[in-house]
Protein backbone atom coordinates (compact mmCIF):
# COMPACT_ATOMS: atom_id res chain seq x y z
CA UNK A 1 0.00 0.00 0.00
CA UNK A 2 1.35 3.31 -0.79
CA UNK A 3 0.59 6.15 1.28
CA UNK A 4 -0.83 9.68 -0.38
CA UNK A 5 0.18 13.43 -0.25
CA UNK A 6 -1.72 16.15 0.97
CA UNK A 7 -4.47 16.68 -1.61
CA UNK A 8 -3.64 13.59 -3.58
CA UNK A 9 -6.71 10.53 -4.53
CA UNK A 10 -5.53 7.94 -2.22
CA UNK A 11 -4.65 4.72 -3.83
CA UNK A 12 -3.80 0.99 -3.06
CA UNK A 13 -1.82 -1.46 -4.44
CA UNK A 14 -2.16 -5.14 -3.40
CA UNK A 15 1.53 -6.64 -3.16
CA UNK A 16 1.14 -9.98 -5.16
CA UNK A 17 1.93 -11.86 -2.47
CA UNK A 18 -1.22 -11.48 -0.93
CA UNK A 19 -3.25 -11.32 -4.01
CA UNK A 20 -6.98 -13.45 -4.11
CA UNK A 21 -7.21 -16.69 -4.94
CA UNK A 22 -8.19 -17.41 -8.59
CA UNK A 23 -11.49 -18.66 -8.75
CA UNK A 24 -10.18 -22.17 -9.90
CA UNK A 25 -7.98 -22.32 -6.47
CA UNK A 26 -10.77 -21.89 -4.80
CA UNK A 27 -13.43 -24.58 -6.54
CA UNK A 28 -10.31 -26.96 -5.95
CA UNK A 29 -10.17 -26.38 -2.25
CA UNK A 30 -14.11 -26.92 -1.90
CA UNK A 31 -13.52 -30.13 -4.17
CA UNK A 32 -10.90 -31.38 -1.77
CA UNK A 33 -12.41 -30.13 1.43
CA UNK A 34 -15.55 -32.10 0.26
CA UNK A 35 -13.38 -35.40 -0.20
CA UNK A 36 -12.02 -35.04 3.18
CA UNK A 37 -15.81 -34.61 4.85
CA UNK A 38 -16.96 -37.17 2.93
CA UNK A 39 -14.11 -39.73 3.45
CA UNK A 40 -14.80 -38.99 7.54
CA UNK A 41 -18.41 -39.17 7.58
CA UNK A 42 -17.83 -42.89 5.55
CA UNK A 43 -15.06 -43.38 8.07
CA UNK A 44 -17.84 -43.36 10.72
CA UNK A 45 -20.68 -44.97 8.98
CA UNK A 46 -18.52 -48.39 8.61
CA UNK A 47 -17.35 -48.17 12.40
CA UNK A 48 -21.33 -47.74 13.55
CA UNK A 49 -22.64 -50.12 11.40
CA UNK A 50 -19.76 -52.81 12.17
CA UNK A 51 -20.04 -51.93 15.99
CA UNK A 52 -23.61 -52.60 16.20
CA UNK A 53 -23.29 -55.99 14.06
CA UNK A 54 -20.58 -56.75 16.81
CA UNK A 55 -22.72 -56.49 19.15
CA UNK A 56 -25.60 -58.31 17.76
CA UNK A 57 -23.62 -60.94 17.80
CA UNK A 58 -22.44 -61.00 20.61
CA UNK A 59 -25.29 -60.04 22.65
CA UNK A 60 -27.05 -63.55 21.21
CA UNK A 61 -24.63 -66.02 22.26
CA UNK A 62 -24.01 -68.73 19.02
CA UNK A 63 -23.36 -72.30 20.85
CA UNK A 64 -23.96 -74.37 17.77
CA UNK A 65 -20.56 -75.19 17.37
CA UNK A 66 -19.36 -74.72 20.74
CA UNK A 67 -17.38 -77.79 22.44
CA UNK A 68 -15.83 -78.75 25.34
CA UNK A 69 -12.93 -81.57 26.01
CA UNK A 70 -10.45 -83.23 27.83
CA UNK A 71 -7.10 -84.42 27.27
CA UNK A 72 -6.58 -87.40 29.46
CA UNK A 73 -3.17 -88.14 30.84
CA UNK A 74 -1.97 -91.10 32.90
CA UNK A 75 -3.51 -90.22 36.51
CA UNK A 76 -6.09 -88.16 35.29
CA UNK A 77 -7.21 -85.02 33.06
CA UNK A 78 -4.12 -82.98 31.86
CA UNK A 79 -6.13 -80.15 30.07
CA UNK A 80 -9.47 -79.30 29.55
CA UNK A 81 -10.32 -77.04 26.38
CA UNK A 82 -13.34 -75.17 24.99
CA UNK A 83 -13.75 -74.03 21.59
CA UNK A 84 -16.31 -71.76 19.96
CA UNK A 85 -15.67 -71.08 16.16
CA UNK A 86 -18.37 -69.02 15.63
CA UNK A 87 -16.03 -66.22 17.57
CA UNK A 88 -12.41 -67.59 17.32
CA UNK A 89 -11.94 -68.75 20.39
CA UNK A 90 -9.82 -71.39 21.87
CA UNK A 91 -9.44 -71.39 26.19
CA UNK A 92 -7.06 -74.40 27.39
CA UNK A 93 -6.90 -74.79 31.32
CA UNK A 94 -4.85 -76.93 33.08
CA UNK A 95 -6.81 -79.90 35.00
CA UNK A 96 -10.40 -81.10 34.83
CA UNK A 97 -13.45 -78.11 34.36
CA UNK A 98 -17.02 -78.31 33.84
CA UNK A 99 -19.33 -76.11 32.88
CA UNK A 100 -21.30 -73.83 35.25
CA UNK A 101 -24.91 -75.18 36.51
CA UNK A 102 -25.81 -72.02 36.40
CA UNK A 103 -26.72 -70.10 33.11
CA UNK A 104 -24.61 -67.97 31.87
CA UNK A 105 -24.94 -64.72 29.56
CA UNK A 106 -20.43 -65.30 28.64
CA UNK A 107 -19.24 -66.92 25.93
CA UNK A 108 -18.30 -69.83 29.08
CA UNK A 109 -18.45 -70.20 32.92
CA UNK A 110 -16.10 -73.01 33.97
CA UNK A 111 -15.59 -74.70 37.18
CA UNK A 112 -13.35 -76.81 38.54
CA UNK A 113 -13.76 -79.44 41.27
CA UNK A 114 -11.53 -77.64 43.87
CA UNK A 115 -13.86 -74.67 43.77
CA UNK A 116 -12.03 -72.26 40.95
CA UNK A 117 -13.94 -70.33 38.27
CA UNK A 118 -13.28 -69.45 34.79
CA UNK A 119 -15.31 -67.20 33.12
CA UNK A 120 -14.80 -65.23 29.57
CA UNK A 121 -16.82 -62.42 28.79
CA UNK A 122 -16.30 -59.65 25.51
CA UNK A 123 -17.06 -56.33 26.31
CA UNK A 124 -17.20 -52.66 23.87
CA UNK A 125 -15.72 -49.77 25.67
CA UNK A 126 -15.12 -48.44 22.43
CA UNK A 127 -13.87 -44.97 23.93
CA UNK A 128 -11.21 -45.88 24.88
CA UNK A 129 -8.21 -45.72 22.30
CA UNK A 130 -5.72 -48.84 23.79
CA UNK A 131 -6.01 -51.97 26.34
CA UNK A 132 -4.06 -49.82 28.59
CA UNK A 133 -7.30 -47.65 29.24
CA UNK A 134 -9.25 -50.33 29.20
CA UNK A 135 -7.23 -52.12 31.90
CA UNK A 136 -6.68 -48.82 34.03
CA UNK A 137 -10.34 -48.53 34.26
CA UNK A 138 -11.21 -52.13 35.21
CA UNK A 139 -8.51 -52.00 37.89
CA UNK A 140 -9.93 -49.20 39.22
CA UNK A 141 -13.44 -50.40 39.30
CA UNK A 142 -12.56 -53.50 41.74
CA UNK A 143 -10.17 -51.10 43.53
CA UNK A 144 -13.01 -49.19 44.92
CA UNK A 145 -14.70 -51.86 46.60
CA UNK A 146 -13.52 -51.97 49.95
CA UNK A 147 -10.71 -54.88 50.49
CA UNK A 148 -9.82 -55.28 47.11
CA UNK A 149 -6.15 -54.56 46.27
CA UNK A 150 -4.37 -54.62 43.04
CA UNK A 151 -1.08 -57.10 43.69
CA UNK A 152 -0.10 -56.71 39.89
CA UNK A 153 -0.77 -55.91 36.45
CA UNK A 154 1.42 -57.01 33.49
CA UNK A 155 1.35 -55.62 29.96
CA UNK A 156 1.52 -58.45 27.20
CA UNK A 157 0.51 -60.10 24.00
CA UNK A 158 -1.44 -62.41 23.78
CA UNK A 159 -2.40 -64.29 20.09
CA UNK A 160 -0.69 -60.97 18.57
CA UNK A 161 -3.32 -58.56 20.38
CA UNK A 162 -2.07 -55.96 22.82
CA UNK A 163 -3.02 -57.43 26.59
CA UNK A 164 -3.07 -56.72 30.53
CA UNK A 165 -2.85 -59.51 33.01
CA UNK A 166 -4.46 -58.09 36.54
CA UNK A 167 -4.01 -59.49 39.76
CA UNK A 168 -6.09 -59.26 42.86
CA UNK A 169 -6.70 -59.93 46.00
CA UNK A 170 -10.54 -60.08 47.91
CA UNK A 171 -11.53 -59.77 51.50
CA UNK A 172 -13.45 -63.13 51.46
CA UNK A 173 -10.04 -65.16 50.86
CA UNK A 174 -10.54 -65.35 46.89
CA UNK A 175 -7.46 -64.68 44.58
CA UNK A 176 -8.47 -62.98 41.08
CA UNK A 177 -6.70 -62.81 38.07
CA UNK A 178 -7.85 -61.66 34.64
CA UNK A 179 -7.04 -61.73 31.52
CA UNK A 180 -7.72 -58.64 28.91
CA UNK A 181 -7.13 -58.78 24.82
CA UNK A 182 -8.41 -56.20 22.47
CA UNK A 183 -9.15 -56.86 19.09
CA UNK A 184 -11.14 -53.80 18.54
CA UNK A 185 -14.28 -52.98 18.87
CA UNK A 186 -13.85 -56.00 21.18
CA UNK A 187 -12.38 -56.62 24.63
CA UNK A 188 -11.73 -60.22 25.55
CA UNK A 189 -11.98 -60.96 29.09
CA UNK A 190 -11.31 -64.15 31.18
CA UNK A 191 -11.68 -63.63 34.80
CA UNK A 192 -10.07 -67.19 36.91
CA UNK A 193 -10.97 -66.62 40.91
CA UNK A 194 -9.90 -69.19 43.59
CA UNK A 195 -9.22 -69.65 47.20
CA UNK A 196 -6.20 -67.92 48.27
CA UNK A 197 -4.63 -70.56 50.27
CA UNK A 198 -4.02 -72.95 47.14
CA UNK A 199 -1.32 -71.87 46.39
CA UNK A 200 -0.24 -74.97 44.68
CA UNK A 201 -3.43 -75.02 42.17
CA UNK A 202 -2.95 -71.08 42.06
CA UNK A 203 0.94 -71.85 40.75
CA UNK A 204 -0.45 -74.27 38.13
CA UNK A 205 -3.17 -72.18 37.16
CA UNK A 206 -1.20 -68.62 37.13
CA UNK A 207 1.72 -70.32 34.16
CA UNK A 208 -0.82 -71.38 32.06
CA UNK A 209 -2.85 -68.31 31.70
CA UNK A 210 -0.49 -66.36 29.20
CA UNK A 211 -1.47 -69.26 26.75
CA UNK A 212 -4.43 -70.08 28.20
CA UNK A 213 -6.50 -67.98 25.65
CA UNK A 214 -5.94 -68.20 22.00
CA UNK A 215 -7.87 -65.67 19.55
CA UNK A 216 -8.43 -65.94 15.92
């Protein structure tokens, strides 16, 4: 901009610099600002329509193909292992389970005949952006009940997924440990509780869960 003497018309030059877009510049922005909008709104169309087939499915438990069985070994059961295709999952436990009496809205509810529990669950949190959050949160949920304490929690992979192992301790003698694998949207979670004073089951138990759980 130049600046005017007295009595002079002002004028004003633009320096080229700064000179307006061309009118093609700007239909090529809009064209590739479009794209972008486009490209996120389809971005979370797919994620909403494959979340809520996710959990469709997994809200109405498929155990057509589901199986249980038992690998015998000289002096009794050496493994026990349940299998459900229909979600690509494999859990192996050391010793003799059956399943729960009771009915059960998880993918399984084991027990075993010296009064341990398996049970594997799948849960969404799909807010959270790693298994670390996921695992922060859940530790922090049985944390605020009163007597439960948080003896350790070990960050791992597990069938190539990122994954947490927690361990606990109750107030009514129980030991917990659980298990956490995201493939997301989906949290895989197997939850093994058992007195505290078997410590000889709990040693068994405690090196087979890192390959207890296999996911396809």
């Amino acid at each position: 901009m130049s600046v005017p003497l007295a009595g002079d018309t002002p004028t004003y030059r633009v320096a080229p610099s700064f000179a307006a877009p061309s009118q093609s510049s700007r239909r090529s922005a809009f064209i590739i600002i479009s794209i972008a909008l486009f490209i996120v709104v389809a971005g979370f169309s797919i994620s909403g329509v494959l979340l809520v087939r996710y959990i469709g499915k997994f809200t109405r438990m498929d155990r057509a193909h589901e199986s249980l069985s038992w690998d015998s070994a000289p002096g009794g059961i050496h493994h026990t292992t349940y299998k459900n295709p229909a979600y690509g999952v494999t859990l192996t436990l050391p010793g003799e389970w059956t399943p729960s009496k009771r009915p059960t809205p998880y993918l399984c509810h084991l027990v075993s005949l010296k009064h341990f529990n398996a049970v594997l669950q799948t849960d969404f949190p799909v807010l959270t952006s790693s298994i670390d959050d996921d695992a922060t949160l859940l530790a922090k949920r049985y944390t605020s009940y009163p007597g439960y304490v948080l003896k350790g929690d070990e960050a791992t992979r597990i069938s190539g997924f990122p994954a947490h192992i927690l361990q606990l301790s109750t107030p009514r003698g129980v030991d917990l440990e659980v298990i956490m694998v995201k493939k997301w949207p989906i949290v895989y979670g197997l939850s093994v509780a058992g007195p505290s004073g078997d410590s000889d089951d709990w040693k068994t138990v405690r090196a087979a869960l890192p390959q207890a759980l296999q996911i396809n």
